[in-house]
PDB file of N, CA and C in Angstrom:
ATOM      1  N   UNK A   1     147.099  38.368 165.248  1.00  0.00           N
ATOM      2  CA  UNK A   1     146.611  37.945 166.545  1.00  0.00           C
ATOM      3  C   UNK A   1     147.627  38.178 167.660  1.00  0.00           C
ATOM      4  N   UNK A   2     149.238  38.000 167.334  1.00  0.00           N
ATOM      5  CA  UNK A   2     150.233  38.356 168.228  1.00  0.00           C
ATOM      6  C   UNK A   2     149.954  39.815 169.098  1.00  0.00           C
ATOM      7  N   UNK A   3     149.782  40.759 168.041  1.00  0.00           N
ATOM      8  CA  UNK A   3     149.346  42.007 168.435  1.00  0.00           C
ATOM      9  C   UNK A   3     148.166  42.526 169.540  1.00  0.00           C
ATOM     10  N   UNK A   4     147.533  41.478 169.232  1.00  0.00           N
ATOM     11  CA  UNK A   4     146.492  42.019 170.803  1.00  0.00           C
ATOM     12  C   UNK A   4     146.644  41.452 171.695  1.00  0.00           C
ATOM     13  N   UNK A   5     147.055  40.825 171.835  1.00  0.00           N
ATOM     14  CA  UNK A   5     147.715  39.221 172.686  1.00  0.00           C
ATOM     15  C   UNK A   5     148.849  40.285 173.720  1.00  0.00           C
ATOM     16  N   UNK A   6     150.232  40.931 173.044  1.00  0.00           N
ATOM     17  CA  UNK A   6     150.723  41.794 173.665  1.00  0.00           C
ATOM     18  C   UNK A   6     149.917  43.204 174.285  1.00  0.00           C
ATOM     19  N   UNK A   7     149.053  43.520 173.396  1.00  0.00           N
ATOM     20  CA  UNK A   7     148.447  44.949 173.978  1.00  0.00           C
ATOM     21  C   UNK A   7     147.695  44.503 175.083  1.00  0.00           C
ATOM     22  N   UNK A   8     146.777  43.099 175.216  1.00  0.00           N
ATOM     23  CA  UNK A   8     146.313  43.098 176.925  1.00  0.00           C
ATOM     24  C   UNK A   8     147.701  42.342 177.480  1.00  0.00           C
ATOM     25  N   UNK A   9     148.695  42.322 177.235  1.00  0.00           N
ATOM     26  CA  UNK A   9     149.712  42.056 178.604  1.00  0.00           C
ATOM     27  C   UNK A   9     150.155  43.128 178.828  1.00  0.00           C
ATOM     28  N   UNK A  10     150.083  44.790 178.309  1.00  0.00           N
ATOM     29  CA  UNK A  10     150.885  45.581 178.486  1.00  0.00           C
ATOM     30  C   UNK A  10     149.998  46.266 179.606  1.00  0.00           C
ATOM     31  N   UNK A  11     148.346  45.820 179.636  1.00  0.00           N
ATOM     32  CA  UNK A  11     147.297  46.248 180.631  1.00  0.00           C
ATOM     33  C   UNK A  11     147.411  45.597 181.665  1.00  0.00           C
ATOM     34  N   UNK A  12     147.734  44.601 181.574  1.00  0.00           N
ATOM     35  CA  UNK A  12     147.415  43.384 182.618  1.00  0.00           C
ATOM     36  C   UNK A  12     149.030  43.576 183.288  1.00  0.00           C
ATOM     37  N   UNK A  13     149.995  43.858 183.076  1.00  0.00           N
ATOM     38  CA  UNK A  13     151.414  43.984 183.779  1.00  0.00           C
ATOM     39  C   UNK A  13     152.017  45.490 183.954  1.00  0.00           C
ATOM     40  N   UNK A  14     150.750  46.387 184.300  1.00  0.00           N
ATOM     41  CA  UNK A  14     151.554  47.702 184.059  1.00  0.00           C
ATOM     42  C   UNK A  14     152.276  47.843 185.409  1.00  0.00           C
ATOM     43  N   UNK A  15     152.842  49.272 185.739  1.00  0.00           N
ATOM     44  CA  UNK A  15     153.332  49.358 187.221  1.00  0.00           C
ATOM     45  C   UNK A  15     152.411  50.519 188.143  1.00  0.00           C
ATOM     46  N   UNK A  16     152.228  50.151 188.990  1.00  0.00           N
ATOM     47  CA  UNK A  16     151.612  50.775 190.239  1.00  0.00           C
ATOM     48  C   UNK A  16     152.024  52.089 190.488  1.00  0.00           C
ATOM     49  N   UNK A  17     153.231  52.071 190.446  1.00  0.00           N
ATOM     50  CA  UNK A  17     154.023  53.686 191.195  1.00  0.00           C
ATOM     51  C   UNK A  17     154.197  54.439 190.001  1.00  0.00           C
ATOM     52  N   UNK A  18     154.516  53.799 188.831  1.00  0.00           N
ATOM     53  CA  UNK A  18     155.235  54.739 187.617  1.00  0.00           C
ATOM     54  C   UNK A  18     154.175  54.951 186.968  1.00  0.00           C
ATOM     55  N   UNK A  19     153.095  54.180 186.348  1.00  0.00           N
ATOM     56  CA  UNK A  19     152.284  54.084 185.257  1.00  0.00           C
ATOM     57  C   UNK A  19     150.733  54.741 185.795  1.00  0.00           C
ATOM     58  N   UNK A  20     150.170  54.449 186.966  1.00  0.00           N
ATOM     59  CA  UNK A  20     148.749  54.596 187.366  1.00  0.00           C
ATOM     60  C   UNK A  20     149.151  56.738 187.868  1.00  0.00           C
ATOM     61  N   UNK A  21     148.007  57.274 187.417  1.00  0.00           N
ATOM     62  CA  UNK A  21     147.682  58.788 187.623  1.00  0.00           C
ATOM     63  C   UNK A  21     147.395  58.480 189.237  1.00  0.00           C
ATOM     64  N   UNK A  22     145.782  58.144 189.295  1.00  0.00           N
ATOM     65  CA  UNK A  22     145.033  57.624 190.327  1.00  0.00           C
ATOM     66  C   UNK A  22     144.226  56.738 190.487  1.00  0.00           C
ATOM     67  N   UNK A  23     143.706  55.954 191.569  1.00  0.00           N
ATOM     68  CA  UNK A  23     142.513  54.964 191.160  1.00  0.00           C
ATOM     69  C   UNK A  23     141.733  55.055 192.233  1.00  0.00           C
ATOM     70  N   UNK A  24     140.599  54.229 191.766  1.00  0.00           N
ATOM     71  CA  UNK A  24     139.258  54.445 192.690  1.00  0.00           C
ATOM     72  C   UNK A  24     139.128  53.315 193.192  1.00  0.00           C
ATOM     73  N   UNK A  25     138.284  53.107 194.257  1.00  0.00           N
ATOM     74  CA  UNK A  25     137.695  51.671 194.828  1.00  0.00           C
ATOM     75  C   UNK A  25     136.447  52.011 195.206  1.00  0.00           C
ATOM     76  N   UNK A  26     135.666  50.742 194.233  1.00  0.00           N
ATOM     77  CA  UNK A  26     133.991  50.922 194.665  1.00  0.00           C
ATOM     78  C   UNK A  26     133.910  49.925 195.613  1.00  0.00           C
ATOM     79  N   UNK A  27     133.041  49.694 195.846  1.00  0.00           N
ATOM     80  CA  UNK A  27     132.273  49.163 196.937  1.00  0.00           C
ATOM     81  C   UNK A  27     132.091  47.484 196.911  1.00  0.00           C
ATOM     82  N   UNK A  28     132.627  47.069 195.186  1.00  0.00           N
ATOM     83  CA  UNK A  28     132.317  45.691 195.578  1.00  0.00           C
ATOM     84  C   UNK A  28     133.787  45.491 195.368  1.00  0.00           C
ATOM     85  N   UNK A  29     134.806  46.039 195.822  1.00  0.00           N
ATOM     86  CA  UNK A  29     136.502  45.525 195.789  1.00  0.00           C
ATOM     87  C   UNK A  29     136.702  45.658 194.306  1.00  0.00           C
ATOM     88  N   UNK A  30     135.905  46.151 193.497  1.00  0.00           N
ATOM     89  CA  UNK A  30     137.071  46.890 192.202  1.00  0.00           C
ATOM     90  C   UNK A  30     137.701  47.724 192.334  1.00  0.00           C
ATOM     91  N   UNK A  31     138.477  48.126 191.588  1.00  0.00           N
ATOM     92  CA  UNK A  31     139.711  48.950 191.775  1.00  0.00           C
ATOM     93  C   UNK A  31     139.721  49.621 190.414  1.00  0.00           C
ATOM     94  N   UNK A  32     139.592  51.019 189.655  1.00  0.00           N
ATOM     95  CA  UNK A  32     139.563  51.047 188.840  1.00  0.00           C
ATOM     96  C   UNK A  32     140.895  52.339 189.010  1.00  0.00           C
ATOM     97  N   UNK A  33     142.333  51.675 187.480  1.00  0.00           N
ATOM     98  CA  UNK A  33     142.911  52.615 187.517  1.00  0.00           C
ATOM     99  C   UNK A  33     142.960  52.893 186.775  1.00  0.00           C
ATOM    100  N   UNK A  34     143.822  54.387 186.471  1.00  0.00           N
ATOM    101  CA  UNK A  34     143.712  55.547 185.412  1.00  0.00           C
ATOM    102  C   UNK A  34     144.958  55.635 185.355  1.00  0.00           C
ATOM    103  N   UNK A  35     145.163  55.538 184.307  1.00  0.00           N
ATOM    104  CA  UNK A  35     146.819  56.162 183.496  1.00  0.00           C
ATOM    105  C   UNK A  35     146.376  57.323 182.726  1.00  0.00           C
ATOM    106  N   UNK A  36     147.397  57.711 181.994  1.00  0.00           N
ATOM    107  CA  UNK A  36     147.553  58.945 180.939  1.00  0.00           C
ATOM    108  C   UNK A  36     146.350  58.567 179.860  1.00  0.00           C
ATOM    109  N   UNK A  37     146.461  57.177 179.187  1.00  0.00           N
ATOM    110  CA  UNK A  37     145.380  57.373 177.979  1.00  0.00           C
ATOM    111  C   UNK A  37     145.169  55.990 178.224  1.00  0.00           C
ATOM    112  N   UNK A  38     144.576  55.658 179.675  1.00  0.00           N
ATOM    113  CA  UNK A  38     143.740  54.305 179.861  1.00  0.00           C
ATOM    114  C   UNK A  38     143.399  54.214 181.117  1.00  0.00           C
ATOM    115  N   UNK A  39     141.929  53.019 181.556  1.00  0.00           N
ATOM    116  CA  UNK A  39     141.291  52.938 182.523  1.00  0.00           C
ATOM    117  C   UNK A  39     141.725  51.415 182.534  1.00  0.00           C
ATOM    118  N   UNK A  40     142.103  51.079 183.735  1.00  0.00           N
ATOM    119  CA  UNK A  40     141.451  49.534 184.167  1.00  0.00           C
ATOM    120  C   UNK A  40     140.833  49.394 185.269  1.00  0.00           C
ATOM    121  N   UNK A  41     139.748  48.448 185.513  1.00  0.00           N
ATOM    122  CA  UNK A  41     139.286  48.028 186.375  1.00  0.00           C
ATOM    123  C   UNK A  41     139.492  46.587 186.613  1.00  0.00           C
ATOM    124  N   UNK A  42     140.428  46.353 187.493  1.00  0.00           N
ATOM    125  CA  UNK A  42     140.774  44.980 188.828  1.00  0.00           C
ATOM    126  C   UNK A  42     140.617  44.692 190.211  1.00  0.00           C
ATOM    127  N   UNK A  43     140.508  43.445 190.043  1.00  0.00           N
ATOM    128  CA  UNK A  43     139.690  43.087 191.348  1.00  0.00           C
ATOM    129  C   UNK A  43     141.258  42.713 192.412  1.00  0.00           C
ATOM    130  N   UNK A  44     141.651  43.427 193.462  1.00  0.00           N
ATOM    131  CA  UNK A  44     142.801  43.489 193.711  1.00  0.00           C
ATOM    132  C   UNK A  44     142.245  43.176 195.737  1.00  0.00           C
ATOM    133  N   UNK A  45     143.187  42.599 196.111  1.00  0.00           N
ATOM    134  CA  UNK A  45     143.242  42.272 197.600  1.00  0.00           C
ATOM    135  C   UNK A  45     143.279  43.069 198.401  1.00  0.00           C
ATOM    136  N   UNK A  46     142.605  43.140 199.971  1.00  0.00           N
ATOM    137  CA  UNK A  46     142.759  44.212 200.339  1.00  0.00           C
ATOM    138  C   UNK A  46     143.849  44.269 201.042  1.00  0.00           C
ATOM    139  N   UNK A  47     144.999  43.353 201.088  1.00  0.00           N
ATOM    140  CA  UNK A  47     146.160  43.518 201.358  1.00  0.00           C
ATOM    141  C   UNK A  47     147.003  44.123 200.465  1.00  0.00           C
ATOM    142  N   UNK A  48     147.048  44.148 199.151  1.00  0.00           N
ATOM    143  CA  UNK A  48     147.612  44.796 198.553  1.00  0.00           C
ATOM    144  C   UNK A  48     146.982  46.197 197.959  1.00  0.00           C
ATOM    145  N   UNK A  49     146.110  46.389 198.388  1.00  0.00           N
ATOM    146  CA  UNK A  49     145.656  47.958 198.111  1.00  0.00           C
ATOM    147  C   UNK A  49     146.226  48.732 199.525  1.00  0.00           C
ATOM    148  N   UNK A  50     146.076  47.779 200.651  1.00  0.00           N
ATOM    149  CA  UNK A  50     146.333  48.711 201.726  1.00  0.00           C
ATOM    150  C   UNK A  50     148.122  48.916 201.671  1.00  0.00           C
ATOM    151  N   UNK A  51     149.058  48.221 201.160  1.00  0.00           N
ATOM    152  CA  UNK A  51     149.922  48.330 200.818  1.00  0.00           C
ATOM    153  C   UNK A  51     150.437  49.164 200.027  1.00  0.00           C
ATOM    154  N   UNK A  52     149.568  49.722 198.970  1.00  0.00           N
ATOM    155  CA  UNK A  52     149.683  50.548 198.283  1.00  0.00           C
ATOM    156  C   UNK A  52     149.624  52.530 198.744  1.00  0.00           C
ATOM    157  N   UNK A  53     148.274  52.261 199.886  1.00  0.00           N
ATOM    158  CA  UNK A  53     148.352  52.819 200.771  1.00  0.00           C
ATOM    159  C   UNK A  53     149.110  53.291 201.564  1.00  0.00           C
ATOM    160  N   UNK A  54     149.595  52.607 202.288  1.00  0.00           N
ATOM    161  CA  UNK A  54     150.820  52.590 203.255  1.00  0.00           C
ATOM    162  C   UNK A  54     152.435  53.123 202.560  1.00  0.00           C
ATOM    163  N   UNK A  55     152.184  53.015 201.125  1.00  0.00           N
ATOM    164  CA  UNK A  55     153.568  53.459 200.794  1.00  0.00           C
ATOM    165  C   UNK A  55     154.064  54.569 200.655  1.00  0.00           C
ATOM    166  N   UNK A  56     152.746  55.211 200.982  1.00  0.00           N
ATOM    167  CA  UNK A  56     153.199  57.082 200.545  1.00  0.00           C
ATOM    168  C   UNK A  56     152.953  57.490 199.448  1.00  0.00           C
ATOM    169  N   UNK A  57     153.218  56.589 198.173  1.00  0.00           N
ATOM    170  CA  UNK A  57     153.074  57.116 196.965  1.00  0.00           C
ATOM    171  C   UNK A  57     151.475  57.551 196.998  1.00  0.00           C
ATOM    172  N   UNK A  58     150.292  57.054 196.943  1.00  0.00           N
ATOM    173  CA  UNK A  58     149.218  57.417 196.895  1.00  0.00           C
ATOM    174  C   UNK A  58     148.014  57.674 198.073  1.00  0.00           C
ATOM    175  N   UNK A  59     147.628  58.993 197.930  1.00  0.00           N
ATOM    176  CA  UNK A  59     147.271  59.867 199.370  1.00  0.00           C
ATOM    177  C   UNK A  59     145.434  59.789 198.623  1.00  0.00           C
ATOM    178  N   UNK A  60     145.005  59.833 200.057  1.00  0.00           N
ATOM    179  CA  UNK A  60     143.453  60.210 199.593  1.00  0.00           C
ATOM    180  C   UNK A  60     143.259  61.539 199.164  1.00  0.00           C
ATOM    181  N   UNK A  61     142.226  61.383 198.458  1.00  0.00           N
ATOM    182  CA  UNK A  61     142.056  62.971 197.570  1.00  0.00           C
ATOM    183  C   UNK A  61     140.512  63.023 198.131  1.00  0.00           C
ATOM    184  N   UNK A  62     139.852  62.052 198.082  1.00  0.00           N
ATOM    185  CA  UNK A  62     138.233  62.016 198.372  1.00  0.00           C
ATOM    186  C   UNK A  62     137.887  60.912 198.630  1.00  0.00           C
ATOM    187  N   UNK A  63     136.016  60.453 198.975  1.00  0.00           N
ATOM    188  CA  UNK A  63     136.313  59.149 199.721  1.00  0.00           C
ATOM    189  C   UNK A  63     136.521  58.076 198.991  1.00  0.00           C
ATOM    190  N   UNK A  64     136.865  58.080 197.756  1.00  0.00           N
ATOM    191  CA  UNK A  64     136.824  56.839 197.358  1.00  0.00           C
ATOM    192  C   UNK A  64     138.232  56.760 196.244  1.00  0.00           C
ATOM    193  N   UNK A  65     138.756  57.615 196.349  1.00  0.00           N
ATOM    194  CA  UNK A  65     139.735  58.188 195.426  1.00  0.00           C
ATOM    195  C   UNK A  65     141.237  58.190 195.995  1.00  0.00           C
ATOM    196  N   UNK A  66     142.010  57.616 195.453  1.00  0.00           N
ATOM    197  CA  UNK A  66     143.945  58.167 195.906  1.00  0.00           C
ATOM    198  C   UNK A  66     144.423  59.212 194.465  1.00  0.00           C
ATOM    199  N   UNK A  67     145.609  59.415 195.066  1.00  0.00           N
ATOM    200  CA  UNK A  67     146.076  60.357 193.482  1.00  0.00           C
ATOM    201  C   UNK A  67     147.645  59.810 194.178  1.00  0.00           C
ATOM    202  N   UNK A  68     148.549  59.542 193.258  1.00  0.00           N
ATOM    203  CA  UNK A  68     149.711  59.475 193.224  1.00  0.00           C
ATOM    204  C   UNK A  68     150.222  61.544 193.358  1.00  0.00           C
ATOM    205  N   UNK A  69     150.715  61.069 194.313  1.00  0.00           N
ATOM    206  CA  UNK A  69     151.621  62.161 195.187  1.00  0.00           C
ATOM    207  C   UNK A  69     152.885  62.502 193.591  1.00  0.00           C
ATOM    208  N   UNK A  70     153.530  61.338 193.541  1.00  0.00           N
ATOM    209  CA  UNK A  70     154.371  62.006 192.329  1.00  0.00           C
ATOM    210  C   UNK A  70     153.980  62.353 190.726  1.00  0.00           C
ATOM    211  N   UNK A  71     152.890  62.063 190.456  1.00  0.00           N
ATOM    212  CA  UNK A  71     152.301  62.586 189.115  1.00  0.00           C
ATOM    213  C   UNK A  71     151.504  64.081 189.641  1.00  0.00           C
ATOM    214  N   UNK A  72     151.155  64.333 190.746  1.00  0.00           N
ATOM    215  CA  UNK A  72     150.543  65.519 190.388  1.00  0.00           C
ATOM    216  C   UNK A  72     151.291  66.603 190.740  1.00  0.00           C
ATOM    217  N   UNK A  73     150.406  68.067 190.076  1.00  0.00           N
ATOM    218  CA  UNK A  73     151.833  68.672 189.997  1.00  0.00           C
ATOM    219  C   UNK A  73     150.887  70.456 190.715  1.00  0.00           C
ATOM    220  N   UNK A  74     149.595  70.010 191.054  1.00  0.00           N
ATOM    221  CA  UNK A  74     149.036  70.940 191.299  1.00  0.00           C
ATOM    222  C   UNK A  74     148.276  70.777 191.922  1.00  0.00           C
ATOM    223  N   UNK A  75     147.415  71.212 192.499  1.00  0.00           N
ATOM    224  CA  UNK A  75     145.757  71.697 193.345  1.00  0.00           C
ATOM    225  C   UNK A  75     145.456  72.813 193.040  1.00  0.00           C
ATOM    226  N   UNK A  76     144.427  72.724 192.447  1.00  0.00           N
ATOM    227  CA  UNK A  76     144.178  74.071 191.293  1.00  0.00           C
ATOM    228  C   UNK A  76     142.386  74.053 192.060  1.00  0.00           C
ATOM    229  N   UNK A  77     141.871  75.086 192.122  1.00  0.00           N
ATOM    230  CA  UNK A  77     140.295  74.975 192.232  1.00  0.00           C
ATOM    231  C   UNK A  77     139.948  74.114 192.791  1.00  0.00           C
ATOM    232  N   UNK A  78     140.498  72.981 193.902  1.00  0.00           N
ATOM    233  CA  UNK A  78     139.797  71.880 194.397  1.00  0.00           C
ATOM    234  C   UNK A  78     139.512  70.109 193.673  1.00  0.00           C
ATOM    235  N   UNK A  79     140.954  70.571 192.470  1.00  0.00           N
ATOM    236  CA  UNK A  79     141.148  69.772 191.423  1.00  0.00           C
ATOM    237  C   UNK A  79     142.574  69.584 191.627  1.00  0.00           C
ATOM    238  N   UNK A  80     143.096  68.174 191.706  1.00  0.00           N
ATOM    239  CA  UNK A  80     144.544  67.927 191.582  1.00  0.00           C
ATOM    240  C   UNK A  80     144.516  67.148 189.938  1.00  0.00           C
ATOM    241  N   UNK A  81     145.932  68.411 189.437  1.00  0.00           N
ATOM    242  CA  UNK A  81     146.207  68.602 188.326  1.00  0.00           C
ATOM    243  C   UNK A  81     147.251  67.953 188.129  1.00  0.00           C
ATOM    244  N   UNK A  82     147.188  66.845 186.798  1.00  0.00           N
ATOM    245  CA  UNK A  82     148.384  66.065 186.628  1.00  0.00           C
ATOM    246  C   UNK A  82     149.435  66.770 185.483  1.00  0.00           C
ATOM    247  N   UNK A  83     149.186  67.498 184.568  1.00  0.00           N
ATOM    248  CA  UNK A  83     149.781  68.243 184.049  1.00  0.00           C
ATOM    249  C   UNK A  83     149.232  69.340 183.316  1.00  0.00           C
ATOM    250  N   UNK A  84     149.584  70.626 182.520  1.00  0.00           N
ATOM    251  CA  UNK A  84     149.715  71.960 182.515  1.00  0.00           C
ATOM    252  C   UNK A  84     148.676  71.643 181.457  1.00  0.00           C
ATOM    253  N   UNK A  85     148.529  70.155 180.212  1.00  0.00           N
ATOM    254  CA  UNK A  85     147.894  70.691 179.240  1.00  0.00           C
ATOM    255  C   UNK A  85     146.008  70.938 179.584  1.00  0.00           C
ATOM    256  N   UNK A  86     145.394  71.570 178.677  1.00  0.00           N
ATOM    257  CA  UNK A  86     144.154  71.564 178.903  1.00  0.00           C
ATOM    258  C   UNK A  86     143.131  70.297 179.101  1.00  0.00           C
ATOM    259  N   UNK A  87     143.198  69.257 178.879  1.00  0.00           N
ATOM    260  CA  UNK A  87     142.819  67.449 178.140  1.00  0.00           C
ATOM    261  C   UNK A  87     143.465  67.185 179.439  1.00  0.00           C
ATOM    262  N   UNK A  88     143.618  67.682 180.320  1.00  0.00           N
ATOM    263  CA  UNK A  88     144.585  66.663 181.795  1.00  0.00           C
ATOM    264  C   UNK A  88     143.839  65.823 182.384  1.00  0.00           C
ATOM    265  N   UNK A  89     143.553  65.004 182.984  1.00  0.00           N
ATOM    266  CA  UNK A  89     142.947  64.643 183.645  1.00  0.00           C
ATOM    267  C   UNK A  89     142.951  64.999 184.940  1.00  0.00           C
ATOM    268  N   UNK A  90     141.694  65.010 185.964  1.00  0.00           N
ATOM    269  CA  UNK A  90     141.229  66.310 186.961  1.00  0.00           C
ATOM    270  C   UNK A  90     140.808  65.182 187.785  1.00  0.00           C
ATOM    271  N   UNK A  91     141.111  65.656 189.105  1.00  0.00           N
ATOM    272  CA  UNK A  91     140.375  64.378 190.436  1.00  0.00           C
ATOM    273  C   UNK A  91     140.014  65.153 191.302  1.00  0.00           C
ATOM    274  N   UNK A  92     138.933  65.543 191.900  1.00  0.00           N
ATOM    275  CA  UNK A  92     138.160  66.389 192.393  1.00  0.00           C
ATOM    276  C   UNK A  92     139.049  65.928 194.186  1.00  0.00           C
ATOM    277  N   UNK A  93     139.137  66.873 194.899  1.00  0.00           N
ATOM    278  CA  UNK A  93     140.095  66.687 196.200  1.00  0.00           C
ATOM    279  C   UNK A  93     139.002  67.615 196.874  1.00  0.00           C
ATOM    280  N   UNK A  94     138.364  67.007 197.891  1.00  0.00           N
ATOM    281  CA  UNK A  94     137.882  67.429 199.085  1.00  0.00           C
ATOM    282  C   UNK A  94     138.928  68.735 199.621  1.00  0.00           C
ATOM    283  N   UNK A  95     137.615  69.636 200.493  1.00  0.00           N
ATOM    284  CA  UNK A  95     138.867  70.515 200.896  1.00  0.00           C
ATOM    285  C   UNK A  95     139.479  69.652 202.685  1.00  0.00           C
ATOM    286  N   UNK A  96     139.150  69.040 203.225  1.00  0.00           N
ATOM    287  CA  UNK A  96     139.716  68.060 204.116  1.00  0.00           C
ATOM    288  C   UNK A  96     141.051  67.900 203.602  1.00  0.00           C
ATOM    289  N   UNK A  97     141.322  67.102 202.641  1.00  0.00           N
ATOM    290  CA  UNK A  97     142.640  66.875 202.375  1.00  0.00           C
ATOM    291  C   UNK A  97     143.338  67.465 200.863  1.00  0.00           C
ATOM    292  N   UNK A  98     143.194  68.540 200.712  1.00  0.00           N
ATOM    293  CA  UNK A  98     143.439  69.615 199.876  1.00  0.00           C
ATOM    294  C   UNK A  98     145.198  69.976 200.532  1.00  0.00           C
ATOM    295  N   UNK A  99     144.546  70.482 201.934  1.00  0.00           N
ATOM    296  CA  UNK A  99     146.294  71.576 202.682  1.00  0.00           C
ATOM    297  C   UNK A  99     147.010  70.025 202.508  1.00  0.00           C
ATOM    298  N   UNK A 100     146.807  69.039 203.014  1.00  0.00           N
ATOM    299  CA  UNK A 100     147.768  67.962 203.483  1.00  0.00           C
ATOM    300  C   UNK A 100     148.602  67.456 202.043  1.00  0.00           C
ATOM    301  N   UNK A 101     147.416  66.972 200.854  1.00  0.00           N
ATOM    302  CA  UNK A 101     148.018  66.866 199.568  1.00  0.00           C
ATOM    303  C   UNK A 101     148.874  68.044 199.195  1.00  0.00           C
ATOM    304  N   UNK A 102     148.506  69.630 199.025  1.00  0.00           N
ATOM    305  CA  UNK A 102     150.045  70.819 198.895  1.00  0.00           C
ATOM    306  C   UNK A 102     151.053  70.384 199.628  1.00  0.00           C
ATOM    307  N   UNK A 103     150.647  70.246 200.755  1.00  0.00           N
ATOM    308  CA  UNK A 103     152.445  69.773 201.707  1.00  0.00           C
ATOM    309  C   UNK A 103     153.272  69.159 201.561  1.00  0.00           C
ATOM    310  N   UNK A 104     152.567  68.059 200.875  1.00  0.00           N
ATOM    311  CA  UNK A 104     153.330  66.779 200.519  1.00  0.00           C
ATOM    312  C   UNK A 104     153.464  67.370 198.447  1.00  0.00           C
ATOM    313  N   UNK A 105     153.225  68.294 198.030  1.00  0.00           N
ATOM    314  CA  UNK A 105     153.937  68.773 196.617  1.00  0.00           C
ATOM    315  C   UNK A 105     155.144  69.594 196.911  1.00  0.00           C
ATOM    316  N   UNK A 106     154.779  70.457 198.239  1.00  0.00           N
ATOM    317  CA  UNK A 106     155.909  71.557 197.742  1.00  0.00           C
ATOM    318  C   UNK A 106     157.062  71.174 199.094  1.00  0.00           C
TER     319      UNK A 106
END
């Protein structure tokens, strides 16, 4: 029982800047984020999302979408690419903010 007990604190305490790819926000204030090999969805303040915002680390990609500026490593086809393997996970980027996300890679 110890064992799952730690595996939801390792969900429930991850980090924002290091751990999350990108996340979404629907419409009723969930927040759903994406790591490497996990989803959460939390119900998070809109002071601290706009904070999250504001820090630079995560840029809009589309309307409902951020992508962490330092995990991605590409804009490939209208897709920001988090890494080279095939299984990557893909976040579809408007061409609106396509040039602005490259600027801020290279």
């Amino acid at each position: 029982m110890n064992v799952a007990r730690e595996d939801r604190n390792v969900y429930e305490n991850f980090e924002i800047d290091t751990d999350i790819l990108y996340f979404k926000v629907s419409r009723l204030g969930l927040v759903s984020f994406h790591g490497r090999n996990y989803n959460i969805k939390k119900s998070v303040p809109s002071e601290q999302l706009n904070s999250y915002i504001a820090s630079g680390i995560f840029v809009k990609a589309n309307a409902n979408c951020y992508v962490n500026v330092r995990k991605v490593i590409a804009v490939e086809d209208g897709m920001a690419r988090f890494d080279r393997n095939s299984e990557s996970k893909l976040v579809p980027v408007s061409k609106w903010h396509q040039s602005h996300l490259r600027s801020l890679l290279s």
